[in-house]
C-alpha atoms as a PDB file:
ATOM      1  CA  UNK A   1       0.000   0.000   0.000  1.00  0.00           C
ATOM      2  CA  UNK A   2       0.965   3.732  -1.141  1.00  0.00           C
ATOM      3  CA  UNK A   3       1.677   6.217   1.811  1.00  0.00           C
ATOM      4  CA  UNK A   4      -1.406   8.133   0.149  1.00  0.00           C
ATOM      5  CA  UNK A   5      -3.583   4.760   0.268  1.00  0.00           C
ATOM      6  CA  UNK A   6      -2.295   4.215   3.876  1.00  0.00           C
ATOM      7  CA  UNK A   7      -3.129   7.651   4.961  1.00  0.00           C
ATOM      8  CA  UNK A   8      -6.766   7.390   2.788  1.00  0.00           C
ATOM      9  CA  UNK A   9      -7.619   3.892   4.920  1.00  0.00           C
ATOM     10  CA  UNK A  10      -7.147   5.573   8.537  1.00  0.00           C
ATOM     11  CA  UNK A  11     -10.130   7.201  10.125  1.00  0.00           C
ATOM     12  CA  UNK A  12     -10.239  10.705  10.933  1.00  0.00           C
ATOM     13  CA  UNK A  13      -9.592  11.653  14.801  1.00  0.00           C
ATOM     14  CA  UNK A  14     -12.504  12.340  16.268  1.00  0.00           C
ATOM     15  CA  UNK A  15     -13.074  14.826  18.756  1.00  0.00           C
ATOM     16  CA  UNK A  16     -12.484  13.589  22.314  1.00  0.00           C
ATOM     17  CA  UNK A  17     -15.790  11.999  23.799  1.00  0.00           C
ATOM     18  CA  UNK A  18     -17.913  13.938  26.077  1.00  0.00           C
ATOM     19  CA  UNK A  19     -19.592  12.217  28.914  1.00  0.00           C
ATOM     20  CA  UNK A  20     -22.585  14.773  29.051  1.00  0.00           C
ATOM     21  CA  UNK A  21     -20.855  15.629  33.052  1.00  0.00           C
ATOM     22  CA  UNK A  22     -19.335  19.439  33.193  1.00  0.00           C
ATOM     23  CA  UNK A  23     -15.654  19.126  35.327  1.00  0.00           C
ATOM     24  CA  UNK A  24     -15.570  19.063  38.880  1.00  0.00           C
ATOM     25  CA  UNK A  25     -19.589  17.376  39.054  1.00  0.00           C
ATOM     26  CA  UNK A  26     -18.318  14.325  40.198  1.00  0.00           C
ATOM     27  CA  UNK A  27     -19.303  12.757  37.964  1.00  0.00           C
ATOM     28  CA  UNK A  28     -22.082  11.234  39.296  1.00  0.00           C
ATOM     29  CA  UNK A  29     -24.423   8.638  37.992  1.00  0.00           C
ATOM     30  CA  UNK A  30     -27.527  10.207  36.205  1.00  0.00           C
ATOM     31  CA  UNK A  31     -30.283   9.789  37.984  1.00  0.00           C
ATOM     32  CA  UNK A  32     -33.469   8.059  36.628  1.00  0.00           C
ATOM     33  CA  UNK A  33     -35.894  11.004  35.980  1.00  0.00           C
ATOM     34  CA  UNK A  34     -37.097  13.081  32.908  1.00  0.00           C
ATOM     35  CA  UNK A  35     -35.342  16.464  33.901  1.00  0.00           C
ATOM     36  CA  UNK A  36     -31.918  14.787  34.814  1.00  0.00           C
ATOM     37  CA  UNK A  37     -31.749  12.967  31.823  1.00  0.00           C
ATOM     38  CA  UNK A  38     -32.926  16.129  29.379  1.00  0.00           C
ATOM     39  CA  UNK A  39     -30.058  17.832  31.303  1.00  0.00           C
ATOM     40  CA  UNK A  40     -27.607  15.752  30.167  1.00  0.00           C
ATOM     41  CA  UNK A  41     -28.463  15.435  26.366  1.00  0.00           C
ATOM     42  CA  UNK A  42     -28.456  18.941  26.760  1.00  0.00           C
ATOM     43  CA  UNK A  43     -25.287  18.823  28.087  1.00  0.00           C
ATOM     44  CA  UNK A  44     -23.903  16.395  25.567  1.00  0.00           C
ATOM     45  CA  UNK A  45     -24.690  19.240  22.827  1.00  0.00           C
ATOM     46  CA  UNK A  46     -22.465  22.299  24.631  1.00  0.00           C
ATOM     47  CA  UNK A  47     -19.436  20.932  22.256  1.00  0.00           C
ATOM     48  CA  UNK A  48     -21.142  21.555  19.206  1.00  0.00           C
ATOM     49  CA  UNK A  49     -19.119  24.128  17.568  1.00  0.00           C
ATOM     50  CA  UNK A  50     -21.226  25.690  15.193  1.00  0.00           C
ATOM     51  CA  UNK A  51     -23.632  27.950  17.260  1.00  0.00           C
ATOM     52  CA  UNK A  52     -26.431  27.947  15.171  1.00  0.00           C
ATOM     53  CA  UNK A  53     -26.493  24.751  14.801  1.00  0.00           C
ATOM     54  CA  UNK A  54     -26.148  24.419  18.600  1.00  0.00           C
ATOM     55  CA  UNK A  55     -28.870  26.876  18.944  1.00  0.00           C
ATOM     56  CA  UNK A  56     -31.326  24.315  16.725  1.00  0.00           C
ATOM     57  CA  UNK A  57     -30.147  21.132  18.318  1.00  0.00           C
ATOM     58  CA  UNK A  58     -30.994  22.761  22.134  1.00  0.00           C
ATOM     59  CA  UNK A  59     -34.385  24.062  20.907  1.00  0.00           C
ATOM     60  CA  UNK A  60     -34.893  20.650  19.075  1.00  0.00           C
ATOM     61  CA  UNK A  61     -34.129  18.589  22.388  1.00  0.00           C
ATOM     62  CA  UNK A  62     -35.999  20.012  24.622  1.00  0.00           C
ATOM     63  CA  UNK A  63     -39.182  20.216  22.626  1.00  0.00           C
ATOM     64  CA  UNK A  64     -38.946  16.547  21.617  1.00  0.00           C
ATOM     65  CA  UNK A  65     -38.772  15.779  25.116  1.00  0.00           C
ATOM     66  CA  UNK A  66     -41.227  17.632  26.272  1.00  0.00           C
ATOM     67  CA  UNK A  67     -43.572  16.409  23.244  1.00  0.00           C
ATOM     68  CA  UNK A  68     -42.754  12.616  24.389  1.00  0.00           C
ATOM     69  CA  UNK A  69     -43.413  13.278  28.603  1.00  0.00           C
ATOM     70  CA  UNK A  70     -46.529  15.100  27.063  1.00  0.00           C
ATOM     71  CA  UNK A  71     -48.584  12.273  25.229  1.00  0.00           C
ATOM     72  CA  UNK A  72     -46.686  10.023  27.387  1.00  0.00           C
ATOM     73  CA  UNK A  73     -45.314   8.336  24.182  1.00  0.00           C
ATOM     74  CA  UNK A  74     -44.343   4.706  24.622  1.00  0.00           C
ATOM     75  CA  UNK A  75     -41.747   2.482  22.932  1.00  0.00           C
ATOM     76  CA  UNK A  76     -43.626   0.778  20.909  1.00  0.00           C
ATOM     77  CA  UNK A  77     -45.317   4.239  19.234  1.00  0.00           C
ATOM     78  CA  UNK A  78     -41.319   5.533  18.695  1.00  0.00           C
ATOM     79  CA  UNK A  79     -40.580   2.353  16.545  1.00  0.00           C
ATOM     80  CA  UNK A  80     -43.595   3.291  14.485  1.00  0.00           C
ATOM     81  CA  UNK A  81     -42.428   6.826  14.595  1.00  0.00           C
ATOM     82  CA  UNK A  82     -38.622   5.584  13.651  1.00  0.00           C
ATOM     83  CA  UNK A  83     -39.910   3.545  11.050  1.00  0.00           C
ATOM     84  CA  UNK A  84     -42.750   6.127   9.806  1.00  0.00           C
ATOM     85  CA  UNK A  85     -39.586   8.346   9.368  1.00  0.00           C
ATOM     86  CA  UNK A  86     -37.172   5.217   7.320  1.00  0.00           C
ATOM     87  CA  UNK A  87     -39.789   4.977   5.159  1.00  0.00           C
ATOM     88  CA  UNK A  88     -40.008   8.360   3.881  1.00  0.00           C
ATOM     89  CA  UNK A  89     -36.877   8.321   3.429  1.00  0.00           C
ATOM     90  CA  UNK A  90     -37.039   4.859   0.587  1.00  0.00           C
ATOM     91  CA  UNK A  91     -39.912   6.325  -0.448  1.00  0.00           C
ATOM     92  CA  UNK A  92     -38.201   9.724  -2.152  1.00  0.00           C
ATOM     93  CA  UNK A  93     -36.896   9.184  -5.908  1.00  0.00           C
ATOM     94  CA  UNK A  94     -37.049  10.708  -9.642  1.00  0.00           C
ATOM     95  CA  UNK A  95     -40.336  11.247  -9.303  1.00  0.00           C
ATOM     96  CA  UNK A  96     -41.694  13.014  -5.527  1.00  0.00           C
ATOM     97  CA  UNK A  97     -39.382  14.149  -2.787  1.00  0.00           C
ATOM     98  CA  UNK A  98     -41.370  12.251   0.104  1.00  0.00           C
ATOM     99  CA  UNK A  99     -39.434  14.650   2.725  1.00  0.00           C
ATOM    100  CA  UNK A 100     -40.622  17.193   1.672  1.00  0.00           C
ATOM    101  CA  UNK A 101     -44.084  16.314   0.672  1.00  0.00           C
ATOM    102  CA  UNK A 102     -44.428  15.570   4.502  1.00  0.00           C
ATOM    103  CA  UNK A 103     -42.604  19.271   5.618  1.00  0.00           C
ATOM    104  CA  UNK A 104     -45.739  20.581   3.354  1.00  0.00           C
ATOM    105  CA  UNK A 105     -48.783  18.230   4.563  1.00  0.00           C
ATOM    106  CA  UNK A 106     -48.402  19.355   8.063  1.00  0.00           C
ATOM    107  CA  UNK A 107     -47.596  23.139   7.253  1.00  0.00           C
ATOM    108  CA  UNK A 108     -43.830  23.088   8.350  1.00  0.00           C
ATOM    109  CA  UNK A 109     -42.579  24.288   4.840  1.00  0.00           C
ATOM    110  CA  UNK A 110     -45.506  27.005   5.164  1.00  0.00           C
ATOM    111  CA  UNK A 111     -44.713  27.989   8.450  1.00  0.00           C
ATOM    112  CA  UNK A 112     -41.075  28.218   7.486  1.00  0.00           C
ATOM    113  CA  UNK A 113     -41.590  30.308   4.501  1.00  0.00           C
ATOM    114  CA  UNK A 114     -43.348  33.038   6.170  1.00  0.00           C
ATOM    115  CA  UNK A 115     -41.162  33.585   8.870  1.00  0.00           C
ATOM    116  CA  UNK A 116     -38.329  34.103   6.377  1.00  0.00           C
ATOM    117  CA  UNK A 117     -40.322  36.510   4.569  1.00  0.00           C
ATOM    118  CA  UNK A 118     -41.661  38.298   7.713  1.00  0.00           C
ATOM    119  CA  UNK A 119     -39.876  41.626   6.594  1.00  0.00           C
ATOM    120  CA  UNK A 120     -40.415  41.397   2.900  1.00  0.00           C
ATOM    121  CA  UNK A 121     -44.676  40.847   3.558  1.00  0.00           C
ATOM    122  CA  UNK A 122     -44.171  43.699   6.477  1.00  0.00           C
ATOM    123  CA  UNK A 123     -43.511  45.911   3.542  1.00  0.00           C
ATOM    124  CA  UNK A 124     -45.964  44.686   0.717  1.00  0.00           C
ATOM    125  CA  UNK A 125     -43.602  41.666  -0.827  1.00  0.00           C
ATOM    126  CA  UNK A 126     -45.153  38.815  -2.733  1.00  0.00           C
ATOM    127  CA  UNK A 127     -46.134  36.005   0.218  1.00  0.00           C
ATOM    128  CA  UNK A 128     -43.968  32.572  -0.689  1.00  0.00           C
ATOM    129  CA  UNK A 129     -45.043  29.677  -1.314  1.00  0.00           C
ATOM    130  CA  UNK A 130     -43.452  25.915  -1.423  1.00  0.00           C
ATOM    131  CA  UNK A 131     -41.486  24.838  -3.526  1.00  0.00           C
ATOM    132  CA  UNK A 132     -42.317  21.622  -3.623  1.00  0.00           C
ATOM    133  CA  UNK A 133     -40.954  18.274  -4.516  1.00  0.00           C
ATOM    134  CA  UNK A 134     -41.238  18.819  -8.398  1.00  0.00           C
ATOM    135  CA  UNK A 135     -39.204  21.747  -9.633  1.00  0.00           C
ATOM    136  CA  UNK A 136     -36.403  20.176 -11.709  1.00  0.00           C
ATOM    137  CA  UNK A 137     -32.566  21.055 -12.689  1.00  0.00           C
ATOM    138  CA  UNK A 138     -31.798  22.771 -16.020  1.00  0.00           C
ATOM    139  CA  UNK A 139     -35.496  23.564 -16.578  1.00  0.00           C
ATOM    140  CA  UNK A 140     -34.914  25.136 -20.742  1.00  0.00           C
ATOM    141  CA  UNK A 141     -33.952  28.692 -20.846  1.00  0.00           C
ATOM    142  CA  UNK A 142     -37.092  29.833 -23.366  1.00  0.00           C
ATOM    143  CA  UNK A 143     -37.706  33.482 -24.767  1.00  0.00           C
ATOM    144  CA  UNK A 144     -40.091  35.353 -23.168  1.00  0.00           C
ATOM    145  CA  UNK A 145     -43.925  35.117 -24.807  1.00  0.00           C
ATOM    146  CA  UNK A 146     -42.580  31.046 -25.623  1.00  0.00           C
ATOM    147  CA  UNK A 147     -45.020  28.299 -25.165  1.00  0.00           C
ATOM    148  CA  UNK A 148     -44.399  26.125 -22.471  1.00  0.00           C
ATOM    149  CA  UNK A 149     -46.857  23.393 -23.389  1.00  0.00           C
ATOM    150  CA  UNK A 150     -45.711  21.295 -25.903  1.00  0.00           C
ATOM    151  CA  UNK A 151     -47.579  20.681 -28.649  1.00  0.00           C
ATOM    152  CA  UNK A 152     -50.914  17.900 -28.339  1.00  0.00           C
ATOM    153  CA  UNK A 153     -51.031  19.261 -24.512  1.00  0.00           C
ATOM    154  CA  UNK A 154     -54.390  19.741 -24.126  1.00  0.00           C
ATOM    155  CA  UNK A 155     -56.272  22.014 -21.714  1.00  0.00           C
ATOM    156  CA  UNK A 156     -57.627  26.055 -22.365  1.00  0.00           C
ATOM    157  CA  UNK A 157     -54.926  28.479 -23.811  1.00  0.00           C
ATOM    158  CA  UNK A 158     -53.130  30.744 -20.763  1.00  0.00           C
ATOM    159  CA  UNK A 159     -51.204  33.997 -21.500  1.00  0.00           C
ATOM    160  CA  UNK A 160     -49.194  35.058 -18.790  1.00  0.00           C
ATOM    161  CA  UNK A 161     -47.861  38.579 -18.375  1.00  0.00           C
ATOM    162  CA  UNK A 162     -45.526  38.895 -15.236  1.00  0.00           C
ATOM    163  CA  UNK A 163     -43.271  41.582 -13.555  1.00  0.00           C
ATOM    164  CA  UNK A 164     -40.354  41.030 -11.475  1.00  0.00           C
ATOM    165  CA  UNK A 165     -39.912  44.481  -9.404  1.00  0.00           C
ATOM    166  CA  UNK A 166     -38.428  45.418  -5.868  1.00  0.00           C
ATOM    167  CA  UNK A 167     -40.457  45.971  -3.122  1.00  0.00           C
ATOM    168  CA  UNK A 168     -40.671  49.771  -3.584  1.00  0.00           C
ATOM    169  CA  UNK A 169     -41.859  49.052  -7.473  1.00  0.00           C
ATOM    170  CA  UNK A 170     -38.686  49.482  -9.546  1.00  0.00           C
ATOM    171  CA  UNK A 171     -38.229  46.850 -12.492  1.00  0.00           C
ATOM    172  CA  UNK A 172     -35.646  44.350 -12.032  1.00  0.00           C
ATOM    173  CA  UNK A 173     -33.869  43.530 -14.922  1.00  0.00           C
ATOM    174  CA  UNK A 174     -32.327  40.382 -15.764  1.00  0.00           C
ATOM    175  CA  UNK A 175     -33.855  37.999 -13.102  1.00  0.00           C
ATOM    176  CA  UNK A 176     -34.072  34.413 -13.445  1.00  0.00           C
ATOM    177  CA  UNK A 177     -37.881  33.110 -13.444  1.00  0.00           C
ATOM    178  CA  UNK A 178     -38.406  29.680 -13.339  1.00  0.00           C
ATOM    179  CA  UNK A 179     -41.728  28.164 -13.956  1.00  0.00           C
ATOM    180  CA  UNK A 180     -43.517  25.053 -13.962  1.00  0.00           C
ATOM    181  CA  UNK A 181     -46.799  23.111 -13.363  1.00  0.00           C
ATOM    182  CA  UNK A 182     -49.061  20.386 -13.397  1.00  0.00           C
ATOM    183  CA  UNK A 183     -50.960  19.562 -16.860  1.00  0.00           C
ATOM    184  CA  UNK A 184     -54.968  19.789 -17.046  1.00  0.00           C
ATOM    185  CA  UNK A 185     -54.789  16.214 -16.314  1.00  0.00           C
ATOM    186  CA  UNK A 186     -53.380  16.808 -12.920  1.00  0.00           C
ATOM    187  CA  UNK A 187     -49.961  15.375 -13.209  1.00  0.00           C
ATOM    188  CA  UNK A 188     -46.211  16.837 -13.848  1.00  0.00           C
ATOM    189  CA  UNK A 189     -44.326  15.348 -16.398  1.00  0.00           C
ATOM    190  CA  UNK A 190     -42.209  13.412 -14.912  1.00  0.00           C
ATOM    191  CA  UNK A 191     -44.934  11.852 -13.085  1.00  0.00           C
ATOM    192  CA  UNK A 192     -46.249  11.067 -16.662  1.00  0.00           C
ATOM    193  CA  UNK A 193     -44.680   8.817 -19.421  1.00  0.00           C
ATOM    194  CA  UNK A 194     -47.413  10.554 -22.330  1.00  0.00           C
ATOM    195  CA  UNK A 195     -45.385  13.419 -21.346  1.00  0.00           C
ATOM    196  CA  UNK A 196     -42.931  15.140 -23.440  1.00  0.00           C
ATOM    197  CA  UNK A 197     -39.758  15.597 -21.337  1.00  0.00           C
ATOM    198  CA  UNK A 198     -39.570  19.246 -19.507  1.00  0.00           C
ATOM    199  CA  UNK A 199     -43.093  19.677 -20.708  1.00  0.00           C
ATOM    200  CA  UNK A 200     -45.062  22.514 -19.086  1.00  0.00           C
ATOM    201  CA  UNK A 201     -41.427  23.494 -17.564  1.00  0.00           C
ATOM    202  CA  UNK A 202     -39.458  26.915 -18.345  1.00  0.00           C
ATOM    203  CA  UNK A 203     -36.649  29.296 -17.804  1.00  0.00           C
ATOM    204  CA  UNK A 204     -36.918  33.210 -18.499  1.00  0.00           C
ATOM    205  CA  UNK A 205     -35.036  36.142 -18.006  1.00  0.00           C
ATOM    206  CA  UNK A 206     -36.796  39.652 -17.338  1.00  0.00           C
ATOM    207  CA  UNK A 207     -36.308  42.605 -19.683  1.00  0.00           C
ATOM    208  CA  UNK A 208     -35.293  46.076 -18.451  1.00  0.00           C
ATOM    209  CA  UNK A 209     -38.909  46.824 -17.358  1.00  0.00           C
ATOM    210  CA  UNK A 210     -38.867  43.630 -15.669  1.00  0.00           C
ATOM    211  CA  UNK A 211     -41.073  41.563 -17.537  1.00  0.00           C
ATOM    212  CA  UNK A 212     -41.762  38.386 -18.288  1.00  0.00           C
ATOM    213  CA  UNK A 213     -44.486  36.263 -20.936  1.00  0.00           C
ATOM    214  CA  UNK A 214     -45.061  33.060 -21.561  1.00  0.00           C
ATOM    215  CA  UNK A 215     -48.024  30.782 -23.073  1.00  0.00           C
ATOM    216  CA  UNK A 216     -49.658  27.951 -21.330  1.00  0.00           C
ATOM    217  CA  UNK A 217     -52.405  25.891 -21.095  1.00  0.00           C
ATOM    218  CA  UNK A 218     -54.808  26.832 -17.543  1.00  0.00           C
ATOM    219  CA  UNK A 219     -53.669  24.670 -15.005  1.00  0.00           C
ATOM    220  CA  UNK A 220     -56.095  21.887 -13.115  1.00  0.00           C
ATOM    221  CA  UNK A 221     -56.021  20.863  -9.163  1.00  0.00           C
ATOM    222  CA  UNK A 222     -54.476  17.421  -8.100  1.00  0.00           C
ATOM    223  CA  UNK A 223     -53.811  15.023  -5.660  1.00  0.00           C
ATOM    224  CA  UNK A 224     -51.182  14.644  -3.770  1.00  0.00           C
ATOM    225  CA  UNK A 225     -48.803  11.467  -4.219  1.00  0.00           C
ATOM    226  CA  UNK A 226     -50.506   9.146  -1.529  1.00  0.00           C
ATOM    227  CA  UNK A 227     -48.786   5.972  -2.488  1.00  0.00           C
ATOM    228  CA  UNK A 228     -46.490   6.170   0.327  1.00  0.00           C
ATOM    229  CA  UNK A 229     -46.051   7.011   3.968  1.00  0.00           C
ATOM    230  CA  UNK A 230     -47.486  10.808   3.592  1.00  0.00           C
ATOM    231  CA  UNK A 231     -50.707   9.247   2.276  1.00  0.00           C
ATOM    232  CA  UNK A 232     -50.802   6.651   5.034  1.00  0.00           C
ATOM    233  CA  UNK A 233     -50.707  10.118   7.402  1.00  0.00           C
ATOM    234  CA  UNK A 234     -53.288  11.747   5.767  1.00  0.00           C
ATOM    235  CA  UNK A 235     -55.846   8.228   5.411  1.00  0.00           C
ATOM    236  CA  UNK A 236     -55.346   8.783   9.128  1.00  0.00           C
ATOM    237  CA  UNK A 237     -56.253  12.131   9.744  1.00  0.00           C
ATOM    238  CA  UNK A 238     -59.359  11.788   7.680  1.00  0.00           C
ATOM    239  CA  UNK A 239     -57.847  14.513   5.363  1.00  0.00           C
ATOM    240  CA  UNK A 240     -58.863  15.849   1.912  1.00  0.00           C
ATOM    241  CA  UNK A 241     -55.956  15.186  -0.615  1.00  0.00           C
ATOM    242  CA  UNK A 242     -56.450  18.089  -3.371  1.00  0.00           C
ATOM    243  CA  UNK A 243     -54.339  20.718  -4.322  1.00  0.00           C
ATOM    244  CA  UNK A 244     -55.711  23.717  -6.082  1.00  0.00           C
ATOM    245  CA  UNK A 245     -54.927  24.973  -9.497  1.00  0.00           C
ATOM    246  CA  UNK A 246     -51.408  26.917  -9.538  1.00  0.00           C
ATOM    247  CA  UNK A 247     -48.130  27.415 -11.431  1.00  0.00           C
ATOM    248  CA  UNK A 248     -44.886  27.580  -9.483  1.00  0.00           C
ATOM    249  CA  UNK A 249     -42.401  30.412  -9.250  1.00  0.00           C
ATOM    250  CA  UNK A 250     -38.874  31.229  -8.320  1.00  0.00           C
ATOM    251  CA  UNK A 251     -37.630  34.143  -8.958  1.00  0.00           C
ATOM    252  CA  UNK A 252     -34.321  34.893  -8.251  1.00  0.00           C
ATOM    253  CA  UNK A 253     -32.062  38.474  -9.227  1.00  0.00           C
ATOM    254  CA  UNK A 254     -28.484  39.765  -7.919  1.00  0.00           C
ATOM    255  CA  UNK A 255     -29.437  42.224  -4.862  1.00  0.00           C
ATOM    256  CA  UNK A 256     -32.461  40.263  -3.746  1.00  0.00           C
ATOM    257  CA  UNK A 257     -33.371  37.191  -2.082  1.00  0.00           C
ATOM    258  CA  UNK A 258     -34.723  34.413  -4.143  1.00  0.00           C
ATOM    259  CA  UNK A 259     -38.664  34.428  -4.178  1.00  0.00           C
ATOM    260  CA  UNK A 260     -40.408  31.161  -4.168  1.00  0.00           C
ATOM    261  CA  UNK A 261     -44.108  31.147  -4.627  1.00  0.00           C
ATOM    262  CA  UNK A 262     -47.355  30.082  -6.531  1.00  0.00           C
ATOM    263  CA  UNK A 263     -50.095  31.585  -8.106  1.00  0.00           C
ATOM    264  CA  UNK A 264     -53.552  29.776  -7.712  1.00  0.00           C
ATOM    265  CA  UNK A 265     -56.537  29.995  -9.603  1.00  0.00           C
ATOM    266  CA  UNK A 266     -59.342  31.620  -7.207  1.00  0.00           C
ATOM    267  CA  UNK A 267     -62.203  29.820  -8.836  1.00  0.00           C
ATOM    268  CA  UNK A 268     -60.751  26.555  -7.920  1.00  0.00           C
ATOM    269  CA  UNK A 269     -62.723  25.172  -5.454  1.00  0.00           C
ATOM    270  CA  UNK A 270     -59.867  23.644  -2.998  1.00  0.00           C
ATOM    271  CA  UNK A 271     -58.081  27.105  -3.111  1.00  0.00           C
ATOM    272  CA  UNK A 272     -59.791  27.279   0.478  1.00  0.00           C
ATOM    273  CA  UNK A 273     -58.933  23.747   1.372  1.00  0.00           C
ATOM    274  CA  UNK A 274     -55.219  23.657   0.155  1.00  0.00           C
ATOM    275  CA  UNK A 275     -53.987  20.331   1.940  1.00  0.00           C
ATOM    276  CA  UNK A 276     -50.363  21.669   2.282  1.00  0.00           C
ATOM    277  CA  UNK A 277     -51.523  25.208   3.125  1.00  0.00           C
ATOM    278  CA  UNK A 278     -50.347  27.312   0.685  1.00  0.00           C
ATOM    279  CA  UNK A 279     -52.950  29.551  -0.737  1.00  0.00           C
ATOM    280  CA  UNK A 280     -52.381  32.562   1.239  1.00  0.00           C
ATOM    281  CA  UNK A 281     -52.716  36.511   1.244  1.00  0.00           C
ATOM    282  CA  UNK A 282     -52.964  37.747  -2.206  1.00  0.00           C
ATOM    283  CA  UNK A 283     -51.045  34.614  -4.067  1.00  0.00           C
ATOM    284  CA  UNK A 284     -55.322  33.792  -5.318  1.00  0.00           C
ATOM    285  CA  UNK A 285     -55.702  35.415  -8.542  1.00  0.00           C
ATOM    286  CA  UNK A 286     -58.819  35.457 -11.415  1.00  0.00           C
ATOM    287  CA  UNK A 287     -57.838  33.709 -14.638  1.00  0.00           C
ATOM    288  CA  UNK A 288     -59.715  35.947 -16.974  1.00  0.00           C
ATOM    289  CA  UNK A 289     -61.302  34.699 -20.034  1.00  0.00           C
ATOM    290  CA  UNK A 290     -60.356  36.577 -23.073  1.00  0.00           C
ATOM    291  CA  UNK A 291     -62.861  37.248 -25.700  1.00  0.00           C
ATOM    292  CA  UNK A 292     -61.475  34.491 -27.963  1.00  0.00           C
ATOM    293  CA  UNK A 293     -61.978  31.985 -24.864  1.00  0.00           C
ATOM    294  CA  UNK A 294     -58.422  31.659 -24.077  1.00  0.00           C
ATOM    295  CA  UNK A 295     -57.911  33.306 -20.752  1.00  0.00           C
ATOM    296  CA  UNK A 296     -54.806  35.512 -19.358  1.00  0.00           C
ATOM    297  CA  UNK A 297     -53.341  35.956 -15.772  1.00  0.00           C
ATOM    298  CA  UNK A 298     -51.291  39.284 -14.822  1.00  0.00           C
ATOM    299  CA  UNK A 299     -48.769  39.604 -11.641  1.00  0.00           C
ATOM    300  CA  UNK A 300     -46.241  41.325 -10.200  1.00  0.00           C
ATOM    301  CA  UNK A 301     -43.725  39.240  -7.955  1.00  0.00           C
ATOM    302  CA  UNK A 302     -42.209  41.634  -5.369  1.00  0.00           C
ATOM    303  CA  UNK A 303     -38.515  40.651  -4.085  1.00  0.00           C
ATOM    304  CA  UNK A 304     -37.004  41.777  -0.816  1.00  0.00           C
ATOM    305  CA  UNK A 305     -33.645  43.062  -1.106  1.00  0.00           C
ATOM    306  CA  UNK A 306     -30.976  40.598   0.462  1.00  0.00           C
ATOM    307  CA  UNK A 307     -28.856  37.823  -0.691  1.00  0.00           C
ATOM    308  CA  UNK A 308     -29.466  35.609  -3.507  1.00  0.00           C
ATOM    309  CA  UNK A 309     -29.913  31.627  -2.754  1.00  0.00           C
ATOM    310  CA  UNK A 310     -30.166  28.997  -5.112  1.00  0.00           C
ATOM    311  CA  UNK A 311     -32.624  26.652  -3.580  1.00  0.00           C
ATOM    312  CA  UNK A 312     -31.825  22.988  -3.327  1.00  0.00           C
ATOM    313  CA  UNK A 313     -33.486  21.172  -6.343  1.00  0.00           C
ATOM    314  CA  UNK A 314     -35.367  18.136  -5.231  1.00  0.00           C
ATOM    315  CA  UNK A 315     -35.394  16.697  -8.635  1.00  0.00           C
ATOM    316  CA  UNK A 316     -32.863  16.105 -11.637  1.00  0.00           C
END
C-alpha cells in the first residue's frame, strides 16, 4: 500500500468523547428522571461548535422531550415513529421528494416560509409559497412570450404577463424566473410517461422593465402522491388530498433574495382547502377569459432586497 492509500484507509480523529458531566460534578451517575436525563443530552450538545447549529439542536431537544413526557409516548409508538420516518426516506426518488411532501402536509414548509419573509410581507412583498418536490434542474432557458406546453397538450390556452420588481416598485432587470406546473390532467411530467420531457417546464429572463411572458395551457387541481407514507398520514387524519390549481415560481435576481411562490386559480374550489396550506394573502388570482376563450393571468412578484440563494433542487 501507497503512503497516500495508507493515509486514505485511517479514520479521521474524532473529537475527544464527552460524557454529558461538566468538570468538577463528580461525575455522578444520572439519575433516573425526565429532567436529569434532558439535562444531560443537553449537556452532551455544549461541544457543538457551530452555534447555530447548537442553537437548533438545544431548541430541538428540549421540545422533543417535552412532546414525548406530554402524550406520554411509549416504545412501541417511537418504533412506528422511527420507522414512519425510514420509510419516507425509501420512499423519495425521480419522481416526488417524500421529505418534503411531509414538511408541506403538516404546514412546516408554510410555516417556514413566512417567517423568512416576515420583513419582505411587512412591507408589501409577494407572500412565498413551497417549492415543492417537483421543480427540476436545467429547466430550458425559453424566450419570453414562448409556449411552455408542448404541442398535443391539451387544456384552455393561458397567457401570462408577469413583472419582477423590488419591493418599492422598480423593475428588475435580468432575473431568473423559473416556472412550472401540473398539466390539465393533474400530473407533472415526470410523473407522466405521455409526457414530453420538460413539458409545461421553463426558464426566463426579465427585460429592463422587468417583464416576463409566456403561453400555457390553464392549469387543473391534483392530488397529492398518496402511495407512500405521507398518504398513510393523511388516510389517518381523515384529510382531503387536493391541491388547487397553480403554477410555481422562483424568482431569483443579484441584490435580492430568491422568491419562491405560486399563483392559484381563485375559482378553484380547494383554493380554500389547500392540503399543504399554501394559498395565502394575495397569491389567489382570477384567470380571466379573453374574448377568444383563451384566458390571461397578470402579476407582479415583489422581491425583498438581500442575498441571492439557489434553492436545493429536489429533482434532476
Amino acid at each position: 500500500m501507497n503512503e497516500s492509500a495508507r493515509v486514505a484507509a485511517v479514520p479521521p480523529t474524532l473529537p475527544e468523547a464527552d460524557t454529558g458531566f461538566e468538570p468538577g460534578d463528580g461525575h455522578e451517575a444520572l439519575a433516573a428522571t425526565p429532567e436529569a436525563l434532558l439535562q444531560a443530552v443537553l449537556a452532551a450538545n455544549r461541544r457543538t461548535t457551530n452555534p447555530r447549529l447548537r442553537q437548533i439542536l438545544d431548541a430541538l431537544l428540549r421540545h422533543l422531550h417535552a412532546f414525548a413526557l406530554e402524550v406520554g409516548l411509549s416504545y412501541q409508538e417511537l418504533e412506528v415513529g422511527l420507522d414512519f420516518l425510514v420509510r419516507i426516506g425509501k420512499a423519495t426518488g425521480p419522481e416526488k421528494h417524500e421529505g418534503i411532501l411531509l414538511a408541506d402536509i403538516l404546514g412546516l414548509a408554510t410555516l417556514v416560509g413566512l417567517i423568512d419573509a416576515k420583513q419582505a410581507l411587512a412591507a408589501g412583498g409577494t407572500e412565498p409559497a413551497l417549492i415543492g418536490p417537483f421543480w427540476r434542474a436545467a429547466q430550458p432557458l425559453r424566450e419570453n412570450g414562448a409556449h411552455i406546453a408542448e404541442e398535443g397538450t391539451p387544456g384552455e390556452r393561458l397567457f401570462v404577463n408577469g413583472r419582477v420588481l423590488s419591493l418599492d416598485g422598480k423593475p428588475i432587470a435580468n432575473a431568473r424566473v423559473e416556472t412550472w406546473q401540473a398539466s390539465p390532467g393533474g400530473l407533472y411530467e415526470n410523473q407522466d410517461p405521455d409526457q414530453v420531457d420538460m413539458n409545461l417546464r421553463g426558464r426566463f429572463e426579465t427585460d429592463a422593465d422587468g417583464r416576463f411572458s409566456f403561453r400555457s395551457v390553464r392549469p387543473s387541481g391534483y392530488a397529492v402522491p398518496v402511495d407512500g407514507p405521507c398518504g398513510e398520514l393523511l388516510h389517518a387524519q381523515r384529510r382531503a388530498i387536493m391541491r388547487p390549481a397553480h403554477l410555481h415560481f422562483i424568482v431569483m435576481a443579484n441584490g435580492y433574495k430568491t422568491l419562491a411562490t405560486q399563483i392559484f386559480d381563485a375559482e378553484d374550489p380547494n383554493a380554500y382547502r389547500d392540503v399543504v396550506f399554501g394559498a395565502v394573502g394575495s397569491l389567489l388570482h382570477r384567470f380571466e377569459r379573453q374574448p377568444d376563450d383563451s384566458f390571461r393571468l397578470d402579476l407582479d412578484l415583489k422581491l425583498e432586497p438581500g442575498t441571492m440563494r439557489v434553492p436545493m433542487c429536489p429533482l434532476p
